[in-house]
PDB file of N, CA and C in Angstrom:
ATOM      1  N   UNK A   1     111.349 139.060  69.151  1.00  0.00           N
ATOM      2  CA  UNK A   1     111.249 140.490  69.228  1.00  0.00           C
ATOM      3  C   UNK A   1     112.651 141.080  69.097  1.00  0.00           C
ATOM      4  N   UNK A   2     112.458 142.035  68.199  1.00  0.00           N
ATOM      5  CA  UNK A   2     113.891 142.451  67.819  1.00  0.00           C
ATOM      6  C   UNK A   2     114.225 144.036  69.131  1.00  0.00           C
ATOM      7  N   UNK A   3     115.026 144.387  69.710  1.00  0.00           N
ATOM      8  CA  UNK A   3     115.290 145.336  70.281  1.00  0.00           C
ATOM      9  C   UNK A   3     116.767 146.427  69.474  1.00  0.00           C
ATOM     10  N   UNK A   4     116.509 147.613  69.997  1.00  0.00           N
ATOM     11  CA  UNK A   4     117.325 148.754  69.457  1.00  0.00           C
ATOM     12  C   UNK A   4     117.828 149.386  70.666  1.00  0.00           C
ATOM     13  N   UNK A   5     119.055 149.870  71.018  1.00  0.00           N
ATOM     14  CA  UNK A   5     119.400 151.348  71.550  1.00  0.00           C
ATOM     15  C   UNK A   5     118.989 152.839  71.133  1.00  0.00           C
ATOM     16  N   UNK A   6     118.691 153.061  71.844  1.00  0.00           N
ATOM     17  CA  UNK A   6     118.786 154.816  71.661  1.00  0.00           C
ATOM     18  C   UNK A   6     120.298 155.743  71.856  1.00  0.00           C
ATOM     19  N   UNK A   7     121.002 156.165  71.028  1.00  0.00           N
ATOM     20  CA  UNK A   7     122.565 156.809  71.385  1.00  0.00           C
ATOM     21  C   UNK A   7     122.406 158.159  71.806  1.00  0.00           C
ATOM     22  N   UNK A   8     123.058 158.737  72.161  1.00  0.00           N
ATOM     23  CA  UNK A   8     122.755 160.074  72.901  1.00  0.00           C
ATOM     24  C   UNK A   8     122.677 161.175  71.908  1.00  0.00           C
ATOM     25  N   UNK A   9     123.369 160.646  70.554  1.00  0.00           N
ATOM     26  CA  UNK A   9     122.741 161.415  69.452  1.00  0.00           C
ATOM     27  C   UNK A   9     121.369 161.138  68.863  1.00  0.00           C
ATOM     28  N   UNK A  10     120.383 160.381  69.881  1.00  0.00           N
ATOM     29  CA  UNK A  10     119.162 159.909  69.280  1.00  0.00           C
ATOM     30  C   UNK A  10     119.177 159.333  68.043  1.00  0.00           C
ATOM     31  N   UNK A  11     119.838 158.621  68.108  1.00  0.00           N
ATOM     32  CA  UNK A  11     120.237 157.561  66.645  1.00  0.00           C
ATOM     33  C   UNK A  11     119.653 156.024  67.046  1.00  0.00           C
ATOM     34  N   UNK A  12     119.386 155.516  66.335  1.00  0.00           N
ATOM     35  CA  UNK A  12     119.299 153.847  66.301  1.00  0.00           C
ATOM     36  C   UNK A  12     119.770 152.877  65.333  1.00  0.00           C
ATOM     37  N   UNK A  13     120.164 151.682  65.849  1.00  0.00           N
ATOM     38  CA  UNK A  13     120.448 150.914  64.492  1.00  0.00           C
ATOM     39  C   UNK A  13     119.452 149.839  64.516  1.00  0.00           C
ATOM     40  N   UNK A  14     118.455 150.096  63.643  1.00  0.00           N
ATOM     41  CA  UNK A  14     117.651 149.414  63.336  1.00  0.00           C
ATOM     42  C   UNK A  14     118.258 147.368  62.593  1.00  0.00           C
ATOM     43  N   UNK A  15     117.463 146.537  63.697  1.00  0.00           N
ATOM     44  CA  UNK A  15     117.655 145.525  63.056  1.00  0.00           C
ATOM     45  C   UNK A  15     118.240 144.548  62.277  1.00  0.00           C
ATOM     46  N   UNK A  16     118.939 143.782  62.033  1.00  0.00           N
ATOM     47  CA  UNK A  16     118.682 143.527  60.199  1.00  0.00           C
ATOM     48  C   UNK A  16     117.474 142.435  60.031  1.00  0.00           C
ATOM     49  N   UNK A  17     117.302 142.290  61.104  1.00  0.00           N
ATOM     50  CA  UNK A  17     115.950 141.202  60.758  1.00  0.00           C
ATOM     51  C   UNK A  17     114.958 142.227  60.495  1.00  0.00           C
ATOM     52  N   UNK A  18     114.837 143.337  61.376  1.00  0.00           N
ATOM     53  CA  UNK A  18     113.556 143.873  60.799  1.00  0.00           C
ATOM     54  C   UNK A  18     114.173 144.939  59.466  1.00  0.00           C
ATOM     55  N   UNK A  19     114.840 145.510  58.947  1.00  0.00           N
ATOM     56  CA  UNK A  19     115.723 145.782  57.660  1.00  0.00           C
ATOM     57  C   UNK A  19     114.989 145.120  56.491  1.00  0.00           C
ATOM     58  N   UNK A  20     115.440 143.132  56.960  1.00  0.00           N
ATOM     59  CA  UNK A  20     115.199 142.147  55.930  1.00  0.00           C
ATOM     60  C   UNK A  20     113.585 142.192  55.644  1.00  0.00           C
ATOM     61  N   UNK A  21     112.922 142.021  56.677  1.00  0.00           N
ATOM     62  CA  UNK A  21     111.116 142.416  56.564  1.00  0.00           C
ATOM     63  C   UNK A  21     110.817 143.201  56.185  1.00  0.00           C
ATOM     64  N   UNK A  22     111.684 144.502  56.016  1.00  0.00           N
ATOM     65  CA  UNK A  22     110.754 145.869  55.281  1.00  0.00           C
ATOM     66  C   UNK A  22     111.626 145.842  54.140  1.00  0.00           C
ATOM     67  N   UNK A  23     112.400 145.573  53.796  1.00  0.00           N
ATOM     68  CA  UNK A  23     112.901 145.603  52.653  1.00  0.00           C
ATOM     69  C   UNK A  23     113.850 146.299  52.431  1.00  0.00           C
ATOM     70  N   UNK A  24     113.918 147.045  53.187  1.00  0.00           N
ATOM     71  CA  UNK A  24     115.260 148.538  53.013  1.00  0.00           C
ATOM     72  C   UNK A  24     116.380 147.944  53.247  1.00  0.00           C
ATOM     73  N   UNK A  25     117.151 149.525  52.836  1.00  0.00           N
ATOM     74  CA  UNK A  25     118.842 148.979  53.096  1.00  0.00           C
ATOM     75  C   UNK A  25     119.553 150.394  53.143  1.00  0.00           C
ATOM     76  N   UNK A  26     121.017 150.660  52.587  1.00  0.00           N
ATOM     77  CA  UNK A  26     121.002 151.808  53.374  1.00  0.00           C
ATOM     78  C   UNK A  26     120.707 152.945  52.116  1.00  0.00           C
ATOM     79  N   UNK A  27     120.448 153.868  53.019  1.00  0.00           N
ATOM     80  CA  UNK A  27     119.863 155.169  52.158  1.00  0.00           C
ATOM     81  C   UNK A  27     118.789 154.916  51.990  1.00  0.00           C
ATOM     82  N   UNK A  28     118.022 153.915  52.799  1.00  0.00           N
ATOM     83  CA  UNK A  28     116.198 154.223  52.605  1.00  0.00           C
ATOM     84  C   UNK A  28     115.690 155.178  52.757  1.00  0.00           C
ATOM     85  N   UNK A  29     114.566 155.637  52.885  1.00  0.00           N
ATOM     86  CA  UNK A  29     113.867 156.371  54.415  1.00  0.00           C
ATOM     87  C   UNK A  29     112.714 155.349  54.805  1.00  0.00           C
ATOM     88  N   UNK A  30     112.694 155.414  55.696  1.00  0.00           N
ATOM     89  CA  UNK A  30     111.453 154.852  56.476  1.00  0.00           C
ATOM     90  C   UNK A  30     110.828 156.289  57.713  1.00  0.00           C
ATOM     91  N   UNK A  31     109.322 155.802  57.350  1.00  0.00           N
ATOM     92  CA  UNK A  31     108.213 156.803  57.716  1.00  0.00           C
ATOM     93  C   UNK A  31     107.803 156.212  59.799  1.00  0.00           C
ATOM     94  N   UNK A  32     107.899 156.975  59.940  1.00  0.00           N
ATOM     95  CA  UNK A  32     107.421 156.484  61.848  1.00  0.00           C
ATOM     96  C   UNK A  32     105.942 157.103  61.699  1.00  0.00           C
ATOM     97  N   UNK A  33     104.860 156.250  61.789  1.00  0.00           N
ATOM     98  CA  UNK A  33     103.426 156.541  61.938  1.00  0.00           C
ATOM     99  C   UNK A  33     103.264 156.344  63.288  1.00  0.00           C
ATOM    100  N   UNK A  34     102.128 157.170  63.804  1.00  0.00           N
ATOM    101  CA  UNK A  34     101.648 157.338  64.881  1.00  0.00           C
ATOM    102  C   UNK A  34     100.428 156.556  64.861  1.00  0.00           C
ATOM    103  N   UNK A  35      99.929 155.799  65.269  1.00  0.00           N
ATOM    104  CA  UNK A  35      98.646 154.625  65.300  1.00  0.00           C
ATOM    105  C   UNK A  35      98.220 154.481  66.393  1.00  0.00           C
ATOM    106  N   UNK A  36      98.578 155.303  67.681  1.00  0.00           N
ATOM    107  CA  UNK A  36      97.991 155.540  69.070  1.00  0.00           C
ATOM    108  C   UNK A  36      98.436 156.589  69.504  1.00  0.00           C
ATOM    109  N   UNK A  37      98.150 157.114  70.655  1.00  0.00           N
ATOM    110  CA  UNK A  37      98.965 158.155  71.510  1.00  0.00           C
ATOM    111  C   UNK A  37     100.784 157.355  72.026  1.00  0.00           C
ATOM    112  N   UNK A  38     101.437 157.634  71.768  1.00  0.00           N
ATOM    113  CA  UNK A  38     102.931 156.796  72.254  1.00  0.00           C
ATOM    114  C   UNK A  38     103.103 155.442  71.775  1.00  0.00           C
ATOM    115  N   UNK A  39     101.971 155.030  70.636  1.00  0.00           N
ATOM    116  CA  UNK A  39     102.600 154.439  70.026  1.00  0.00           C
ATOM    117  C   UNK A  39     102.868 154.569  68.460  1.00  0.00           C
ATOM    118  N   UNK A  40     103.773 153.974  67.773  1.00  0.00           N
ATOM    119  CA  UNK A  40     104.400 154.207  65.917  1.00  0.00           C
ATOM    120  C   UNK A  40     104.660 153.083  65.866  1.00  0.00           C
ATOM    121  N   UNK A  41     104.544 152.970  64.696  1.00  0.00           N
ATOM    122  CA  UNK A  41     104.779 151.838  63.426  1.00  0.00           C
ATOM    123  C   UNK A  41     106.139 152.375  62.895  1.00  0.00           C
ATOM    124  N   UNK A  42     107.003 151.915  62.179  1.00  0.00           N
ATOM    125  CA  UNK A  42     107.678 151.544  61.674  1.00  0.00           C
ATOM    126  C   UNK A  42     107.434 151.425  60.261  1.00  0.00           C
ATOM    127  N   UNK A  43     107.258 152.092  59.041  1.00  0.00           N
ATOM    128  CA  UNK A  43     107.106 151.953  57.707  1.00  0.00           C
ATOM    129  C   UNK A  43     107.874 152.532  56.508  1.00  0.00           C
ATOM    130  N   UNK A  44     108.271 151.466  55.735  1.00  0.00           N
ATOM    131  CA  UNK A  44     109.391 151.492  54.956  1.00  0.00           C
ATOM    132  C   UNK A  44     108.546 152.967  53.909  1.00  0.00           C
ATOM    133  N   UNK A  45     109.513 153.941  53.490  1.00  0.00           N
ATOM    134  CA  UNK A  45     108.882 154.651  52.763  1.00  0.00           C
ATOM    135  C   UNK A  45     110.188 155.031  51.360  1.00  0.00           C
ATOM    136  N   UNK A  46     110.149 153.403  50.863  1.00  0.00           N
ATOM    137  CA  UNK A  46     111.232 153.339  49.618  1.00  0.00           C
ATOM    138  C   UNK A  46     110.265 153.283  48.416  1.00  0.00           C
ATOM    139  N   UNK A  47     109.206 153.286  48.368  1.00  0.00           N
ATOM    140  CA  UNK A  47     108.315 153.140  47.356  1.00  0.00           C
ATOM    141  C   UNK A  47     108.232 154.288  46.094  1.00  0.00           C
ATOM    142  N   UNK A  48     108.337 154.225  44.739  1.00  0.00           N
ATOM    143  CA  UNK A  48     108.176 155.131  44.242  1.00  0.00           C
ATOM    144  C   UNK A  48     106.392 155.760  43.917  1.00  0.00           C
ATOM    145  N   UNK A  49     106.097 156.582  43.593  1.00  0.00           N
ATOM    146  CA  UNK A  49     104.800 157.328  43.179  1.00  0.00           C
ATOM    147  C   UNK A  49     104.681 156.229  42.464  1.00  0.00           C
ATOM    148  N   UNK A  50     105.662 155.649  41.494  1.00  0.00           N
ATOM    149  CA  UNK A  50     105.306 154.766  40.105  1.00  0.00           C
ATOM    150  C   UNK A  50     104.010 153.602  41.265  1.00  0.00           C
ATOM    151  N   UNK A  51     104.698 153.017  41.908  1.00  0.00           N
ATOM    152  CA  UNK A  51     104.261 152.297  42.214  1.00  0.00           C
ATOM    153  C   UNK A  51     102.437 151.739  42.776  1.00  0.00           C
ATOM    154  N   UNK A  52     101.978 152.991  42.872  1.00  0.00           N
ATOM    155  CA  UNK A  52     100.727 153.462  43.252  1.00  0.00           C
ATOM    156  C   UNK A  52      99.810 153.218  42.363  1.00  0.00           C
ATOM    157  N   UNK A  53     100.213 153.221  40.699  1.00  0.00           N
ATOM    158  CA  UNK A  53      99.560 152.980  39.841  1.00  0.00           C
ATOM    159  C   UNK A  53      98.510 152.035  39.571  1.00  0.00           C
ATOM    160  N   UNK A  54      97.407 152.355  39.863  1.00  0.00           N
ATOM    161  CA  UNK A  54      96.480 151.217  39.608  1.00  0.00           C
ATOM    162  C   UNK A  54      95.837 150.901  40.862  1.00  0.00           C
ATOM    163  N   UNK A  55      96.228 151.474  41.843  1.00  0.00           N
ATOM    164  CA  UNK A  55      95.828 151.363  43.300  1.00  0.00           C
ATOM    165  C   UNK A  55      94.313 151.919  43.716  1.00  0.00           C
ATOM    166  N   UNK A  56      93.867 152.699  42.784  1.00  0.00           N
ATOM    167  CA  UNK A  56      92.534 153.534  42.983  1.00  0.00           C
ATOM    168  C   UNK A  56      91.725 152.589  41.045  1.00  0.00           C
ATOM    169  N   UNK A  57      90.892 151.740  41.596  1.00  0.00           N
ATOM    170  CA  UNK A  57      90.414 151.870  40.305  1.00  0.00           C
ATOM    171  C   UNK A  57      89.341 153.188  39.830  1.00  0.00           C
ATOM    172  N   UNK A  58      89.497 153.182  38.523  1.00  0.00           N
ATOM    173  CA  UNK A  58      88.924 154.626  37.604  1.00  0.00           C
ATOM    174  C   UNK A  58      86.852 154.016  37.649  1.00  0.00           C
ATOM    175  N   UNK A  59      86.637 155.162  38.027  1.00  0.00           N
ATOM    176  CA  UNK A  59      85.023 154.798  38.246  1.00  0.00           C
ATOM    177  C   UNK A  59      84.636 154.495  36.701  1.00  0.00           C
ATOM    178  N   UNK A  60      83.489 154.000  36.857  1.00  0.00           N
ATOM    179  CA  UNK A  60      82.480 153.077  35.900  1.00  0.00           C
ATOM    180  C   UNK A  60      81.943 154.252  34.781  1.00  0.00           C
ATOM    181  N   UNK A  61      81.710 155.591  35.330  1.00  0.00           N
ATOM    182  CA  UNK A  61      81.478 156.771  34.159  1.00  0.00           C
ATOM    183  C   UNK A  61      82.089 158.078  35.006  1.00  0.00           C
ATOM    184  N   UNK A  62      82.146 159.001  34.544  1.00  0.00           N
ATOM    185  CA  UNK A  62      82.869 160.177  34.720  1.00  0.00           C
ATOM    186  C   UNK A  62      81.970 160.723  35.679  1.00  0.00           C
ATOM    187  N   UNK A  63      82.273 161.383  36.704  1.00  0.00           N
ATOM    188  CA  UNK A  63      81.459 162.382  37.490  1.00  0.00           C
ATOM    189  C   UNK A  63      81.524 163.898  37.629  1.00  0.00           C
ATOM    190  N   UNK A  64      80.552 164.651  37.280  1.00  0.00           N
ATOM    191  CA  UNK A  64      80.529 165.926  36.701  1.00  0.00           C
ATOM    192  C   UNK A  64      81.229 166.895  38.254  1.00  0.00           C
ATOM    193  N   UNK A  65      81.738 168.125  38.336  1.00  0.00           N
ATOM    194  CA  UNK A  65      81.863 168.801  39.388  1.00  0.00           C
ATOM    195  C   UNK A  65      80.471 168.955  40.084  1.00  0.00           C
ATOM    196  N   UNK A  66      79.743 169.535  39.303  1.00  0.00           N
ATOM    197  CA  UNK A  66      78.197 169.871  39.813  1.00  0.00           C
ATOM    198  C   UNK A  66      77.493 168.545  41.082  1.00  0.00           C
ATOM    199  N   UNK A  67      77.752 166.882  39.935  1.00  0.00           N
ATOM    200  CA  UNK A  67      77.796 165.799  41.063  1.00  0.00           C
ATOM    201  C   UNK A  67      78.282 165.363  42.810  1.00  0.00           C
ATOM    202  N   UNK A  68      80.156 166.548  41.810  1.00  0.00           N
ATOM    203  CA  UNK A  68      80.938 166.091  43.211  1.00  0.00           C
ATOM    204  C   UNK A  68      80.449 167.051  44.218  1.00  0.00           C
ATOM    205  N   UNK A  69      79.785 168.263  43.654  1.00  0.00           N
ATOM    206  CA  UNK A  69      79.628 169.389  44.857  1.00  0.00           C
ATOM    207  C   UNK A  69      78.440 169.092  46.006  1.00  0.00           C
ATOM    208  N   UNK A  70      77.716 168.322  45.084  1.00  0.00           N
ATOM    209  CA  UNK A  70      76.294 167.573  45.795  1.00  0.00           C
ATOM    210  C   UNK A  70      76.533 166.932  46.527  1.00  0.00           C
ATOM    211  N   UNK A  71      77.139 165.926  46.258  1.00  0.00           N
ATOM    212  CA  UNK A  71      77.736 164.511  47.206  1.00  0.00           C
ATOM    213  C   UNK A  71      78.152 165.552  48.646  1.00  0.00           C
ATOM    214  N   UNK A  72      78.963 166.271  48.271  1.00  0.00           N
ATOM    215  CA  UNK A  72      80.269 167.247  49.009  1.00  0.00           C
ATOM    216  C   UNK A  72      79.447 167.802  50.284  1.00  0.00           C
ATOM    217  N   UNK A  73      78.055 168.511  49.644  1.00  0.00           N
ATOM    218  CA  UNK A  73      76.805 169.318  50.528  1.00  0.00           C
ATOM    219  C   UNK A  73      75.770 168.642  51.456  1.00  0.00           C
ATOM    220  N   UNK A  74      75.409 167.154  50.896  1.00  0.00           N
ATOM    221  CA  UNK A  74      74.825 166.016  50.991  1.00  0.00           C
ATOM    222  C   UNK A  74      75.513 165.604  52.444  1.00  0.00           C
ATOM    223  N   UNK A  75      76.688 165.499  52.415  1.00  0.00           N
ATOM    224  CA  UNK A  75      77.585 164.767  53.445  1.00  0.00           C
ATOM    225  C   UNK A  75      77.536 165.650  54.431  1.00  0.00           C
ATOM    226  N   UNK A  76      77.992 167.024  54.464  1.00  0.00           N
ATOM    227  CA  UNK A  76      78.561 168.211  55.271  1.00  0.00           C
ATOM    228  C   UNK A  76      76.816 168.428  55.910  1.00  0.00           C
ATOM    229  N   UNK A  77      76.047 168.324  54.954  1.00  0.00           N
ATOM    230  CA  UNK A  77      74.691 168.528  55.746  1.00  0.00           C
ATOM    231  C   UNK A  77      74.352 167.712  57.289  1.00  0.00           C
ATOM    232  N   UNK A  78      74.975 165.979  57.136  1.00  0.00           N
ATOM    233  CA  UNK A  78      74.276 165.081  57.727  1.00  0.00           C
ATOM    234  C   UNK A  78      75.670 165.556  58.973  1.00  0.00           C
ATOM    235  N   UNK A  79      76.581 165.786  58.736  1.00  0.00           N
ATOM    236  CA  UNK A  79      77.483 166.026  59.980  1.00  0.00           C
ATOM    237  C   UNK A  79      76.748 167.088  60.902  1.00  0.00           C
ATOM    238  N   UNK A  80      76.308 167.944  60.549  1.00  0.00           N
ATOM    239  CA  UNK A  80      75.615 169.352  61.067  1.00  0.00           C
ATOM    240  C   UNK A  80      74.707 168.119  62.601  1.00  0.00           C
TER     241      UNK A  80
END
């Protein structure tokens, strides 16, 4: 388990073991997620948009607005 200080300028120096695991270095940014009440994650946020590409595959045929509004009414109904 890696540990950090807190400086009175609320600064930290993060790691280099955990650095080496996320990949960063300096001039990253890294993202602090919230994943409980008081608790965060730690996530490297060096990634470009490029990188996303291909991450959603493209559906099997096109879906009309008229479709998406149904689905949209369909759903919002069953929450009621």
């Amino acid at each position: 388990m890696s540990t950090a200080t807190l400086t009175t300028k609320g600064q930290i120096t993060i790691p280099a073991v955990v650095r080496a695991a996320l990949g960063i270095s300096t001039g990253d940014k890294v993202d602090f997620v919230e994943v409980e009440p008081g608790r965060f994650e730690l996530v490297a946020a060096t990634q470009s948009v490029t990188a996303l590409k291909g991450l959603v595959r493209k559906g099997a045929e096109p879906v009309s607005i008229e479709a998406m509004n149904a689905a949209i009414a369909a759903a919002g109904a069953q929450d009621k």
